[in-house]
C-alpha atoms as a PDB file:
ATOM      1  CA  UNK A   1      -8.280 -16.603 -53.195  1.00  0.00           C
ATOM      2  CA  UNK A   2     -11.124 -15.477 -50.703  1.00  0.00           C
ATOM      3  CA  UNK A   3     -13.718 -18.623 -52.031  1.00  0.00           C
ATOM      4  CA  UNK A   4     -10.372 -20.933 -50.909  1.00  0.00           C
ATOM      5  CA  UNK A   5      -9.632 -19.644 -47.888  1.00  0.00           C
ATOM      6  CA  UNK A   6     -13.725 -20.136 -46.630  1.00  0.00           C
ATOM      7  CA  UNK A   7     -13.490 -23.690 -48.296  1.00  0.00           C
ATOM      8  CA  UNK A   8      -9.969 -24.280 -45.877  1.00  0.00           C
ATOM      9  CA  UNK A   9     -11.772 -23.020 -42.956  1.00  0.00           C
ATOM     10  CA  UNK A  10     -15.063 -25.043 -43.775  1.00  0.00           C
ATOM     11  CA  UNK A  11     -13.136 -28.075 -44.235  1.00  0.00           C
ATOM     12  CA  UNK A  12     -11.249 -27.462 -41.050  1.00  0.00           C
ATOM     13  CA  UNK A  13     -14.479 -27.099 -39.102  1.00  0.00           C
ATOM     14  CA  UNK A  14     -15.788 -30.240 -40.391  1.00  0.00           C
ATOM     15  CA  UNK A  15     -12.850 -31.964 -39.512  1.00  0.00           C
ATOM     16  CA  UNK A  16     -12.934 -31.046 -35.891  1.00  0.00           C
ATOM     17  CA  UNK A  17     -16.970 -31.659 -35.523  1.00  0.00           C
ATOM     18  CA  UNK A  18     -16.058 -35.171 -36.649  1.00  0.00           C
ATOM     19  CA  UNK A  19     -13.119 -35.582 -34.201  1.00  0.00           C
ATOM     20  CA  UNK A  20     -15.501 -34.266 -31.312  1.00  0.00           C
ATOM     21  CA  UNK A  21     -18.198 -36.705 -32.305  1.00  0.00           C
ATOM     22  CA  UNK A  22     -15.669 -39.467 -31.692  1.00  0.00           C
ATOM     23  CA  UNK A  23     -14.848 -38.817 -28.259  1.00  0.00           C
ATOM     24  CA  UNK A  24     -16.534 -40.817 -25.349  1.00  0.00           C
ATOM     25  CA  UNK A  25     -19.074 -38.226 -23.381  1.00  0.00           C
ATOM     26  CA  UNK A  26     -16.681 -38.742 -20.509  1.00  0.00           C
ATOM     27  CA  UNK A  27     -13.090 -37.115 -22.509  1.00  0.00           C
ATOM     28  CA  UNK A  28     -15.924 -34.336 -23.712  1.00  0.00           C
ATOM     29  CA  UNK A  29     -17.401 -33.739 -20.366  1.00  0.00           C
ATOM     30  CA  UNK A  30     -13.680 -33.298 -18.931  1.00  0.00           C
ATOM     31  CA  UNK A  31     -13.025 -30.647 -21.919  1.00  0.00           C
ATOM     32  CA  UNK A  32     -16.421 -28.889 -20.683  1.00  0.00           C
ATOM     33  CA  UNK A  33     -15.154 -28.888 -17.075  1.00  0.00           C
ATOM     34  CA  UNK A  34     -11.824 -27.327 -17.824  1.00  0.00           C
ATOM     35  CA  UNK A  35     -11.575 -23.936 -16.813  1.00  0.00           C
ATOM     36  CA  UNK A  36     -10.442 -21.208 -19.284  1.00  0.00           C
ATOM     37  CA  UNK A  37      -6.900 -20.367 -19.681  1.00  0.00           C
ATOM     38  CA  UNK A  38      -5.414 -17.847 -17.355  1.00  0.00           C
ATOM     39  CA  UNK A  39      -5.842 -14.303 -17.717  1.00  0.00           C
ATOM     40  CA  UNK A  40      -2.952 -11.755 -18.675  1.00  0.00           C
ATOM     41  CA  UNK A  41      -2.510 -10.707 -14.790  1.00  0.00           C
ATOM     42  CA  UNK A  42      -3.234  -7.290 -14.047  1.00  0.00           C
ATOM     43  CA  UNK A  43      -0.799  -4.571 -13.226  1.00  0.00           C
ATOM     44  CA  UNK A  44      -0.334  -4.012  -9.911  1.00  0.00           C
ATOM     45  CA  UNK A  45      -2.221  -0.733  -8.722  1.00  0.00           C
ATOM     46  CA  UNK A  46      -1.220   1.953  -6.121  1.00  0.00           C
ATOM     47  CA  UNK A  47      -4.448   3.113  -4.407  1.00  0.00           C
ATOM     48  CA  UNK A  48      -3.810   6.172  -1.748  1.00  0.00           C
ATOM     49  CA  UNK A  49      -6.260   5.514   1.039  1.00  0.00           C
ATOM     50  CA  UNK A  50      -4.669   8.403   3.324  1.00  0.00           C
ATOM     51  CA  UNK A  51      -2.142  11.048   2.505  1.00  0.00           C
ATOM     52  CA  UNK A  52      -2.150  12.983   6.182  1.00  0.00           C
ATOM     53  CA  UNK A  53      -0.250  13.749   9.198  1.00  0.00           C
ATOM     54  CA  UNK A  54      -1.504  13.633  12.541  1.00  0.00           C
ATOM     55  CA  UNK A  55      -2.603  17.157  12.084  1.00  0.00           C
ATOM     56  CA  UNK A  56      -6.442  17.599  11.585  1.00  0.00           C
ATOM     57  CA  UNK A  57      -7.272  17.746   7.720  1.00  0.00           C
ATOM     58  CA  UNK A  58     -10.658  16.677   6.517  1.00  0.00           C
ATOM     59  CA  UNK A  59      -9.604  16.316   3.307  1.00  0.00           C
ATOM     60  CA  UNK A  60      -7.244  13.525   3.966  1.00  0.00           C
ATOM     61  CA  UNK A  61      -7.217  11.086   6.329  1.00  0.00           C
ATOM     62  CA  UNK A  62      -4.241   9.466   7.947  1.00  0.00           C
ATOM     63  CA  UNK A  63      -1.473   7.619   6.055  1.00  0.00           C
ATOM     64  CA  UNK A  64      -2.282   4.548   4.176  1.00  0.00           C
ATOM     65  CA  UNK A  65      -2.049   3.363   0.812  1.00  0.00           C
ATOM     66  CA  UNK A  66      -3.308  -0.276  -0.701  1.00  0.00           C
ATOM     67  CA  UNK A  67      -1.420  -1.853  -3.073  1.00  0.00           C
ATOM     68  CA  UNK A  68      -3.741  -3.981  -5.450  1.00  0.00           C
ATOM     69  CA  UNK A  69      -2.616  -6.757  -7.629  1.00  0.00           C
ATOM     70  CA  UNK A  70      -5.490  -9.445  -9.444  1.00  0.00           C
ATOM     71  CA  UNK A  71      -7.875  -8.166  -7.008  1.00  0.00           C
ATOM     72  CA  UNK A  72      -6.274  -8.519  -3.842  1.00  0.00           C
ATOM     73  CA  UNK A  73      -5.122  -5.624  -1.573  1.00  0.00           C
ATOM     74  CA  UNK A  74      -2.058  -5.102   0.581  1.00  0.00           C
ATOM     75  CA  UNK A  75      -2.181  -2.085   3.049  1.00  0.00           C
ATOM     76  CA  UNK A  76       0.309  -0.275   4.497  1.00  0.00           C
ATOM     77  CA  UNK A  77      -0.071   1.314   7.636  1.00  0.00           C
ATOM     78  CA  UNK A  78      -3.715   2.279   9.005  1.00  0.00           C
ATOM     79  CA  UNK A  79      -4.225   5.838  10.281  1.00  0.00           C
ATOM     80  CA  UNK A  80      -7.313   7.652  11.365  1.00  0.00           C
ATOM     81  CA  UNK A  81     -10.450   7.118   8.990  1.00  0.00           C
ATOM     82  CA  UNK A  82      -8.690   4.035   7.146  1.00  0.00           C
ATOM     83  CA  UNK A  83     -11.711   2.165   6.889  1.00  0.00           C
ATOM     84  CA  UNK A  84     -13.779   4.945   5.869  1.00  0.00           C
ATOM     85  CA  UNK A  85     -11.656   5.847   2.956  1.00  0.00           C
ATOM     86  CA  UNK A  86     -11.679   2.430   2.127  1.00  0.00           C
ATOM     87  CA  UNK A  87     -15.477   1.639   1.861  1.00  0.00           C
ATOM     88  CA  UNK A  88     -15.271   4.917  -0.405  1.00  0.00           C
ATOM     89  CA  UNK A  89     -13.003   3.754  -2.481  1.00  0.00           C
ATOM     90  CA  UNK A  90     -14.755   0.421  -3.268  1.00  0.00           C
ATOM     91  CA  UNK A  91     -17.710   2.519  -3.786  1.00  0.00           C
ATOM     92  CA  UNK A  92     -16.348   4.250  -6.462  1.00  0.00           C
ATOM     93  CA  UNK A  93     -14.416   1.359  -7.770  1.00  0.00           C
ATOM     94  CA  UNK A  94     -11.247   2.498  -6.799  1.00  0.00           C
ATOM     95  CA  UNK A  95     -10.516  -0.506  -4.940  1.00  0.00           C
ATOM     96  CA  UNK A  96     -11.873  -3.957  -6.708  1.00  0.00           C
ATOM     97  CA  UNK A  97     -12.816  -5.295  -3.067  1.00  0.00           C
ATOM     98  CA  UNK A  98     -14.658  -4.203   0.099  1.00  0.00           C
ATOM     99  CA  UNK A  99     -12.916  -3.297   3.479  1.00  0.00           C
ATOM    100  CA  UNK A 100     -13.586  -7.163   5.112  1.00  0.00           C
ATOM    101  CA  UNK A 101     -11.863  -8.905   2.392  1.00  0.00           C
ATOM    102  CA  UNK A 102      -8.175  -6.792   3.433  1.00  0.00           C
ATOM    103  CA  UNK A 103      -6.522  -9.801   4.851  1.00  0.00           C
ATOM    104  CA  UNK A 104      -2.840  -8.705   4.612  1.00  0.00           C
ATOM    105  CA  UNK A 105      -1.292  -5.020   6.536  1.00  0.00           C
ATOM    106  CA  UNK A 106       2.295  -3.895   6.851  1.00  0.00           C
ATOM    107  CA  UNK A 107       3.278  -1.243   9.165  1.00  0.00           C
ATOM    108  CA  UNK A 108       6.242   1.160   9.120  1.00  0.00           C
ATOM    109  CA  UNK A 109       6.545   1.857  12.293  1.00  0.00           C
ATOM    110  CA  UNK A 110       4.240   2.646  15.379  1.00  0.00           C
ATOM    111  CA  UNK A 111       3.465   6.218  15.677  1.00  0.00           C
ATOM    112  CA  UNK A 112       0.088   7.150  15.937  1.00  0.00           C
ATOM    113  CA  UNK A 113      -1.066   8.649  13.119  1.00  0.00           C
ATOM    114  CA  UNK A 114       0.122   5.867  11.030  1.00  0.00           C
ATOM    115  CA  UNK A 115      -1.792   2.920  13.543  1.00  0.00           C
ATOM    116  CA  UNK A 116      -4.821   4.509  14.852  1.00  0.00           C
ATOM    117  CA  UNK A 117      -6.949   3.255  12.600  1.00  0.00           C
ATOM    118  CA  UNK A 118      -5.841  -0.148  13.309  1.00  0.00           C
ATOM    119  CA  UNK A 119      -8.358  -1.131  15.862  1.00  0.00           C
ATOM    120  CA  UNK A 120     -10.763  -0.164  12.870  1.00  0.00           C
ATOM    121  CA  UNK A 121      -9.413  -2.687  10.669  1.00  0.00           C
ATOM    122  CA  UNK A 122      -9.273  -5.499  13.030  1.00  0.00           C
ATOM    123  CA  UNK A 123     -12.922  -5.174  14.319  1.00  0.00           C
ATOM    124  CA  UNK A 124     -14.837  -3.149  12.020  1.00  0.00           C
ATOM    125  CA  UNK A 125     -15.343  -5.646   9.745  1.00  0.00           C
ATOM    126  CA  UNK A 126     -14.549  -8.569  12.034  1.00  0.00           C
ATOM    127  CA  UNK A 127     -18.377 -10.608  11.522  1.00  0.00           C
ATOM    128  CA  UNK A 128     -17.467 -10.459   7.890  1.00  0.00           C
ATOM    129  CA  UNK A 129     -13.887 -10.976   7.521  1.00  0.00           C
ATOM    130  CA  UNK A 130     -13.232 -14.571   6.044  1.00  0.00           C
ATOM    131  CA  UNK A 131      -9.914 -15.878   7.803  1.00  0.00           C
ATOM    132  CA  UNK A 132      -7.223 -13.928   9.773  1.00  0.00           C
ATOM    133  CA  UNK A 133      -6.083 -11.043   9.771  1.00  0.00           C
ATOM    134  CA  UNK A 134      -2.059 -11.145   8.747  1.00  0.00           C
ATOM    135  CA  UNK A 135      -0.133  -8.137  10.071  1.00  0.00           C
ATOM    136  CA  UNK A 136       3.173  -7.273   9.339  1.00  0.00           C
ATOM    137  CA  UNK A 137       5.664  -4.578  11.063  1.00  0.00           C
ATOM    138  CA  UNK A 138       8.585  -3.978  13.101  1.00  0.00           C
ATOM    139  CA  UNK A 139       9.351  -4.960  16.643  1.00  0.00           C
ATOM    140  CA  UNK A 140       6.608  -3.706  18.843  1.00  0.00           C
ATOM    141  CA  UNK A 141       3.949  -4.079  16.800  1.00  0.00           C
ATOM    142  CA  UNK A 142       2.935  -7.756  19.014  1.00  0.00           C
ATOM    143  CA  UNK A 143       2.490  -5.991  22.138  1.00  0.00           C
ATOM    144  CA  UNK A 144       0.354  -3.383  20.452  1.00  0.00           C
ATOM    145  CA  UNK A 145      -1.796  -5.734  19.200  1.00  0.00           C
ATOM    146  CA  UNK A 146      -1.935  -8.025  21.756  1.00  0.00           C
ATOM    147  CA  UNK A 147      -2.976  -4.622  24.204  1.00  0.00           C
ATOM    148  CA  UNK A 148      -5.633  -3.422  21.182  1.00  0.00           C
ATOM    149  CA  UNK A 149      -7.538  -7.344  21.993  1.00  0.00           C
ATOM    150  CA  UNK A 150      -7.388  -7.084  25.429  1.00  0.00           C
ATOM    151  CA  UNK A 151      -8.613  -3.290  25.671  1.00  0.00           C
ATOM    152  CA  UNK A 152     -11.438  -4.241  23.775  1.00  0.00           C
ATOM    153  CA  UNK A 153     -12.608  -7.097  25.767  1.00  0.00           C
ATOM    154  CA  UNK A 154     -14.352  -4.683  28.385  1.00  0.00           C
ATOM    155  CA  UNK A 155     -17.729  -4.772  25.619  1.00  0.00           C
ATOM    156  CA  UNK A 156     -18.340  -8.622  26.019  1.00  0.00           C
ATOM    157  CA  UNK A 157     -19.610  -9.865  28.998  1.00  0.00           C
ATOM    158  CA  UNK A 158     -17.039 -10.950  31.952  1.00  0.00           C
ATOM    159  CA  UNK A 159     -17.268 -14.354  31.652  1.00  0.00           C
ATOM    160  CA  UNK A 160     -16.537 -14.161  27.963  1.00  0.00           C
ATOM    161  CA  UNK A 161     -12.969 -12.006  27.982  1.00  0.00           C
ATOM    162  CA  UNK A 162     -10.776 -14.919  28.234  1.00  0.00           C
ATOM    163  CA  UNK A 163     -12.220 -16.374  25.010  1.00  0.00           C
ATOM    164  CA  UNK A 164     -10.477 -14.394  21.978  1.00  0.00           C
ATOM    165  CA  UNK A 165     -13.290 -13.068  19.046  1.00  0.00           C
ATOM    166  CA  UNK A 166     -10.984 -12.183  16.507  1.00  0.00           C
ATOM    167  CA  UNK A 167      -8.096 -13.603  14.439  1.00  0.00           C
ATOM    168  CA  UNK A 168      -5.542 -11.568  13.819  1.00  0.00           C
ATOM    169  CA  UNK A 169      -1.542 -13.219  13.184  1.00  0.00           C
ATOM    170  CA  UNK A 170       1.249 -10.697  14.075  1.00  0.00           C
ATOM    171  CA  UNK A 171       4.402 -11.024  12.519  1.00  0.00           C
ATOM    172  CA  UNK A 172       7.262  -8.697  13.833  1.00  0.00           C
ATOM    173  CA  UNK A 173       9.840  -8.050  10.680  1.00  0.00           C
ATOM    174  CA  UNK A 174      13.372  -7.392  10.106  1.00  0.00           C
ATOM    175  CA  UNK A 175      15.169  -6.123   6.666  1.00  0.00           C
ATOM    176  CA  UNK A 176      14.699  -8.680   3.984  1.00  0.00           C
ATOM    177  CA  UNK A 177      11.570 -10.568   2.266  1.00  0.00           C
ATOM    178  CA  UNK A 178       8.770 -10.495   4.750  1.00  0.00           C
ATOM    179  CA  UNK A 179       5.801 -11.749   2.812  1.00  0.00           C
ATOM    180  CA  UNK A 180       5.690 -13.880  -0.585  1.00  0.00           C
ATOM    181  CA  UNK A 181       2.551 -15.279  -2.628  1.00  0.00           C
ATOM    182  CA  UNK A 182       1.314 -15.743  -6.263  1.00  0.00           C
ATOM    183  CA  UNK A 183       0.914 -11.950  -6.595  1.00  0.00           C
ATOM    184  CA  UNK A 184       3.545 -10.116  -4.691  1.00  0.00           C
ATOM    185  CA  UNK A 185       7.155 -10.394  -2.897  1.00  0.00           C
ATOM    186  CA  UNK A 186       7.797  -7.620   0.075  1.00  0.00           C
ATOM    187  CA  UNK A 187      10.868  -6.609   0.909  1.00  0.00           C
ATOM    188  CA  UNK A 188      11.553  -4.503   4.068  1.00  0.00           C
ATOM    189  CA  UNK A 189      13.978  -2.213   4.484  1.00  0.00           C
ATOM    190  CA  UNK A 190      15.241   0.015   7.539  1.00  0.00           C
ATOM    191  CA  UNK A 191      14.902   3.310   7.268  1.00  0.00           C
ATOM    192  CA  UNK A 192      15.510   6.557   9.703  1.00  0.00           C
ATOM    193  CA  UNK A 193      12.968   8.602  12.196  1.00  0.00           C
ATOM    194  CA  UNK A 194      15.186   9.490  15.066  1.00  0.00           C
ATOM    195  CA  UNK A 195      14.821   6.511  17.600  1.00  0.00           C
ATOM    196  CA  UNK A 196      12.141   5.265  16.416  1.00  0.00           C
ATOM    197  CA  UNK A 197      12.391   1.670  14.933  1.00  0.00           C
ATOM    198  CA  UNK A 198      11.347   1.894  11.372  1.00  0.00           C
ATOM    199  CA  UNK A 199      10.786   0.403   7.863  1.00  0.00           C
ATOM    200  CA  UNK A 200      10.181   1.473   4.602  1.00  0.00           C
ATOM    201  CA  UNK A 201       9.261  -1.412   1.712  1.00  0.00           C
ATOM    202  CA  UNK A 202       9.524  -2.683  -1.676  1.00  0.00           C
ATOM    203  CA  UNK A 203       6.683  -4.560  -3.285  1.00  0.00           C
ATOM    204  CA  UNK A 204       7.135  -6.110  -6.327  1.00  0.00           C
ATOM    205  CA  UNK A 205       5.177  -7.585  -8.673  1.00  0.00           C
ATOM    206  CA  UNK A 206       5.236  -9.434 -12.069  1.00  0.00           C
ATOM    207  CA  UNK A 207       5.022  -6.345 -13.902  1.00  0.00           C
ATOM    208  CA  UNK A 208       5.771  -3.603 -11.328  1.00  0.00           C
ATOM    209  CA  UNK A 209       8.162  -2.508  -8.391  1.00  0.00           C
ATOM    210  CA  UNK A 210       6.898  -0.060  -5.628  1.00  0.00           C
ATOM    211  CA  UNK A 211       8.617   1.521  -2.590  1.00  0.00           C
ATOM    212  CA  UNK A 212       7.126   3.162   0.096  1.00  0.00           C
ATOM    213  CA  UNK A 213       9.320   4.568   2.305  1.00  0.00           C
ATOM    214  CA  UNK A 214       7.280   5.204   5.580  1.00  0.00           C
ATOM    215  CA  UNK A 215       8.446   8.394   8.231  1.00  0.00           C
ATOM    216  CA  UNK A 216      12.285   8.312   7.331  1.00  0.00           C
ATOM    217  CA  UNK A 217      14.705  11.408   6.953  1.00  0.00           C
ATOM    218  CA  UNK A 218      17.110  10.865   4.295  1.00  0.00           C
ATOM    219  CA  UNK A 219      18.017   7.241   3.881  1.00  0.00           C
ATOM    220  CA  UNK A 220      20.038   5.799   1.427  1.00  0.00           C
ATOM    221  CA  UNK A 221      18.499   2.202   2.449  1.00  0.00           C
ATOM    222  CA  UNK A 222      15.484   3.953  -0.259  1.00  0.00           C
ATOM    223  CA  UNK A 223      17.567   4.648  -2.788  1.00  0.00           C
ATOM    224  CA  UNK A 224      19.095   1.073  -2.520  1.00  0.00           C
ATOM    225  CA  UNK A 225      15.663  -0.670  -2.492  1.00  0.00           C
ATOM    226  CA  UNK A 226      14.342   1.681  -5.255  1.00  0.00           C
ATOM    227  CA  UNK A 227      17.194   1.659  -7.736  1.00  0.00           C
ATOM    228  CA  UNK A 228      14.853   2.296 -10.786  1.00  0.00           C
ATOM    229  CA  UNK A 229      11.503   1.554  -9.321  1.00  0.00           C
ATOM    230  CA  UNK A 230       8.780   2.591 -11.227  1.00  0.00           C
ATOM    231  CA  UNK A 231       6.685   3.913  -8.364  1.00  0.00           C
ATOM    232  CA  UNK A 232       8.580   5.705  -5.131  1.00  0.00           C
ATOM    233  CA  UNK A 233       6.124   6.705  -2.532  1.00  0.00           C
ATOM    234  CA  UNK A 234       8.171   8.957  -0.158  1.00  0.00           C
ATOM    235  CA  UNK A 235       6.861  11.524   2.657  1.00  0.00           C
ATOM    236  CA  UNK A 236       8.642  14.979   2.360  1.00  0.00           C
ATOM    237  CA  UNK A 237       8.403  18.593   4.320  1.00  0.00           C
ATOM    238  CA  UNK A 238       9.056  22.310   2.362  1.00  0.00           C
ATOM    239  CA  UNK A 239      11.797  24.575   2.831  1.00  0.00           C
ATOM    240  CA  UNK A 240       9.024  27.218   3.130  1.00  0.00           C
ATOM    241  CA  UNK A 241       7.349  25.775   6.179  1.00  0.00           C
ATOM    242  CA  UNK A 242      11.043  24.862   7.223  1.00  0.00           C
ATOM    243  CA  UNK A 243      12.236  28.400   7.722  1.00  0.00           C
ATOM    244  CA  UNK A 244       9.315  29.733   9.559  1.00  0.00           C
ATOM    245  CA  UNK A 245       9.594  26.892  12.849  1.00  0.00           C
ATOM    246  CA  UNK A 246      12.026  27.477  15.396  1.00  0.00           C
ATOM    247  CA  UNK A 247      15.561  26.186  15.863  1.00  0.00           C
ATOM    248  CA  UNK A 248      14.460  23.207  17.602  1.00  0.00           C
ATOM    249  CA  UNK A 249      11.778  22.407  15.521  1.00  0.00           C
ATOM    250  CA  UNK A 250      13.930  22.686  12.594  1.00  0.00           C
ATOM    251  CA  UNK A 251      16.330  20.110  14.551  1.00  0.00           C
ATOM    252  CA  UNK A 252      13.523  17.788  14.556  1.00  0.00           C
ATOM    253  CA  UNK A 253      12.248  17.506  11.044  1.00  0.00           C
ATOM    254  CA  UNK A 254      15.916  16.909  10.259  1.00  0.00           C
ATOM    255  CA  UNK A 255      16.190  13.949  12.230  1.00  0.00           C
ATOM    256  CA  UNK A 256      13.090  12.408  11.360  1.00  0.00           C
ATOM    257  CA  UNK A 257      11.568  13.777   8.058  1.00  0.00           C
ATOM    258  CA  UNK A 258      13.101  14.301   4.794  1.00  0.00           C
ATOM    259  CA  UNK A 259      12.956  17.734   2.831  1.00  0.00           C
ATOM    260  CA  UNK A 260      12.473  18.931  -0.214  1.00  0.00           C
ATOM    261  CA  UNK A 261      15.770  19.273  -1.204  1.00  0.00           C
ATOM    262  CA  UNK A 262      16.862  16.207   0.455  1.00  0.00           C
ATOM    263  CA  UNK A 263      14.080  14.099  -1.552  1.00  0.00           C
ATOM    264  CA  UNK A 264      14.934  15.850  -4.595  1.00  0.00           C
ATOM    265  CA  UNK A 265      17.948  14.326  -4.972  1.00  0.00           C
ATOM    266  CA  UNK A 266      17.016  10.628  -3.470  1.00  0.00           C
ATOM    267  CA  UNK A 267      14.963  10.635  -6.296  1.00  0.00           C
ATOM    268  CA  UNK A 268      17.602  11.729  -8.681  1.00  0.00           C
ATOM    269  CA  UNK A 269      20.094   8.951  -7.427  1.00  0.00           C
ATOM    270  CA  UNK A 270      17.050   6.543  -6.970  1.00  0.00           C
ATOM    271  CA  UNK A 271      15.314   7.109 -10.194  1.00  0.00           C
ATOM    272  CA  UNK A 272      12.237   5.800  -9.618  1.00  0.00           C
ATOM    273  CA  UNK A 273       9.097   6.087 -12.957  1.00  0.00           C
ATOM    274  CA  UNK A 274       6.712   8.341 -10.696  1.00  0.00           C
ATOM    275  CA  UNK A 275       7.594   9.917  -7.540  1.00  0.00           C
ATOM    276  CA  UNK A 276       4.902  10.422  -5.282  1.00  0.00           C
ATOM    277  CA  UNK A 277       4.771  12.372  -2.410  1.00  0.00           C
ATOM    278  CA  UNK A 278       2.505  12.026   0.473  1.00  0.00           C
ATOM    279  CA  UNK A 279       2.661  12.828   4.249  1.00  0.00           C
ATOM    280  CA  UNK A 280       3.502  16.144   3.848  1.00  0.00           C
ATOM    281  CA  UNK A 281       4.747  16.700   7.262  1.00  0.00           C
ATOM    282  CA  UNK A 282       4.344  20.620   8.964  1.00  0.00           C
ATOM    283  CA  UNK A 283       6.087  19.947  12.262  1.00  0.00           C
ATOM    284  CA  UNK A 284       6.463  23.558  14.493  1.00  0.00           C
ATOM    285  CA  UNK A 285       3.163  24.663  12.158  1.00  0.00           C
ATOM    286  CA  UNK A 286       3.633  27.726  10.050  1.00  0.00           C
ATOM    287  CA  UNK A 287       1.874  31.030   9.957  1.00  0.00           C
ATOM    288  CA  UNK A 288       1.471  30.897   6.321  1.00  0.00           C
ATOM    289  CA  UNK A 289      -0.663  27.106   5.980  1.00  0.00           C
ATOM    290  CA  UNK A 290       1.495  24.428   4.203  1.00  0.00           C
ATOM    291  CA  UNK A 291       0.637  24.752   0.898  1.00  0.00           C
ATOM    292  CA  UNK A 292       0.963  21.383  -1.205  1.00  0.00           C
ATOM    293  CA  UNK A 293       1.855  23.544  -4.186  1.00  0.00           C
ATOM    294  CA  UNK A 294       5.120  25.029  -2.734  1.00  0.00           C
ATOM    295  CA  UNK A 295       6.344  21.663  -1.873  1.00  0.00           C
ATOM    296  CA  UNK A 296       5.596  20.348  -5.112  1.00  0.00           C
ATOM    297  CA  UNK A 297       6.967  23.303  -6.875  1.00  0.00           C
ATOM    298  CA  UNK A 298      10.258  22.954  -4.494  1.00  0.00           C
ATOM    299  CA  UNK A 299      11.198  19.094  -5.384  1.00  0.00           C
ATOM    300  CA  UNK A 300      10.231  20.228  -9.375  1.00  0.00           C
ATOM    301  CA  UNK A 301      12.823  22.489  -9.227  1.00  0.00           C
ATOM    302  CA  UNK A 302      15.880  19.934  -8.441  1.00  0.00           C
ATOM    303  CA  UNK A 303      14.141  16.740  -9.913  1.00  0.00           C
ATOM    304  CA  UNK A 304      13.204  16.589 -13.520  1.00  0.00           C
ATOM    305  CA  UNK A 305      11.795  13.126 -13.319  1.00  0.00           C
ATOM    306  CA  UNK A 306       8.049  12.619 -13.217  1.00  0.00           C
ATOM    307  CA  UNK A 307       6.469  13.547  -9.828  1.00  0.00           C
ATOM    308  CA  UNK A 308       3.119  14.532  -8.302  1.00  0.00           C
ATOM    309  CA  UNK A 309       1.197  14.983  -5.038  1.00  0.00           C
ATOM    310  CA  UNK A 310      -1.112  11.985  -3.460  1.00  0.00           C
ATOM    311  CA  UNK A 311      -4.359  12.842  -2.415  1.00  0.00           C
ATOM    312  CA  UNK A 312      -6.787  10.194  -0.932  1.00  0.00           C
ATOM    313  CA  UNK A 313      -8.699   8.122  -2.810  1.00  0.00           C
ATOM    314  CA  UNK A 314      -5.818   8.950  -5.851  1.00  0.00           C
ATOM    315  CA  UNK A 315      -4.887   5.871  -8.199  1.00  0.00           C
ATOM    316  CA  UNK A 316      -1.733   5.083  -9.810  1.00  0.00           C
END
């Protein structure tokens, strides 16, 4: 049975040498030419650039997280160090590209810690950076980067600050699809931090959905957008740290952060694969640190669903 099977396969092979030898050198130089079928495309990758808050943490710089999918990154939001922990990650191959090839960035909203790295971005890698830079985010986010150019044009030379050095193409979104290629659709979504005009946002892929939800307190615009996601990226503050700030302090996180309880159960209506929690926000400070454990420990004891801490330079 084995002796038959080689003489099939032989006879096959000779069959197709002959066929080949028939063909004019141009219909073989064409089949030479043609590039190799497409690869299975990769699944999309969560890479945590910056799990902070605008308090001073060396271990983690301020929020931002690149989504990755066949080799191209998407950030979201740029705080302090973002292009640091970015060159580190491509270092260690966490991210498959260097900081100048980031042409795409979505903001959530405009607060500080989550856009001072921003200037970064834009010029850091500016003589190196092939094409613009696309930025995404919600109303206001024009005027800051039209200010950002023009505060930087005091280091060229007078007669050169009317000329612009740097391409960068804002786009100021609203809830629904704000960006669409080959690799990804993003969805924004509004979401709540007191006045403040926010968004969180949905990215999904051909083989993965992931929400982020940006500063919010408890919105049900996440669970909506989540609705079985299989990665949830949400920002959260302990009860611990909760009942050691004052009244008014305690007023604030409620009306723009979202605690441990609260995200316990958006995750339990939202049900998302992993539940990640980053930003773990401290506002009023707390005698006794803000220990990543407690919140962790908190949210695990509500939500049985699959959830873990972000630290920077973490993949998922």
């Amino acid at each position: 049975m084995r002796a038959e099977t080689r003489s099939h396969r032989t006879l096959l092979a000779s069959r197709v040498a002959l066929l080949l030898s028939l063909l004019p050198a141009a219909a073989l130089a064409q089949l030479a030419d043609r590039p190799p079928a497409p690869k299975t495309r990769s699944k999309a990758q969560v890479v945590m650039l910056g799990t902070g808050t605008p308090g001073f943490d060396i271990d983690r710089s301020g929020p931002a997280t690149a989504i990755v999918v066949n080799g191209t990154a998407y950030l979201v939001d740029a705080g302090a160090g973002v292009m640091r922990r970015a060159e580190a990650a491509y270092e260690k191959g966490v991210l498959p590209l260097n900081p100048p090839e980031i042409h795409v960035v979505f903001f959530t909203h405009l607060h500080q810690d989550h856009t001072t790295g921003y200037a970064d971005l834009i010029y850091s890698p500016n003589e190196w950076r092939k094409g613009p830079l696309e930025v995404y985010g919600p109303e206001g986010i024009r005027h800051m980067t039209e200010h950002l150019i023009e505060a930087y044009t005091v280091r060229r030379a007078p007669s050169q600050r009317n000329r612009p050095d740097v391409q960068v193409n804002v786009h100021e979104v609203a809830a629904g699809v704000v960006y669409k290629d080959s690799n990804v659709t993003v969805t924004a979504f509004p979401v709540k931090h007191a006045d403040n005009i926010a968004v969180g946002y949905r990215f999904q892929t051909a083989d993965r959905s992931i929400v982020l939800s940006g500063d919010t307190s408890p919105a049900e615009s996440v669970v909506e957008n989540c609705n079985g996601c299989d990665v949830l990226i949400h920002e959260a503050y302990s009860m611990f740290t909760y009942n050691y700030v004052t009244p008014e302090m305690q007023a604030n996180r409620r009306r723009t952060h979202t605690s441990s309880v609260e995200l316990a159960e958006i995750a339990r209506k939202a049900r998302p694969g992993l539940l990640v929690l980053y930003h773990r926000s401290s506002l009023g400070g707390n005698p006794h640190g803000n220990p990543e454990d407690v919140l962790l420990k908190e949210i695990q004891a509500i939500y049985h669903g699959k959830v873990v801490t972000g630290h920077d330079l973490d993949i998922f």
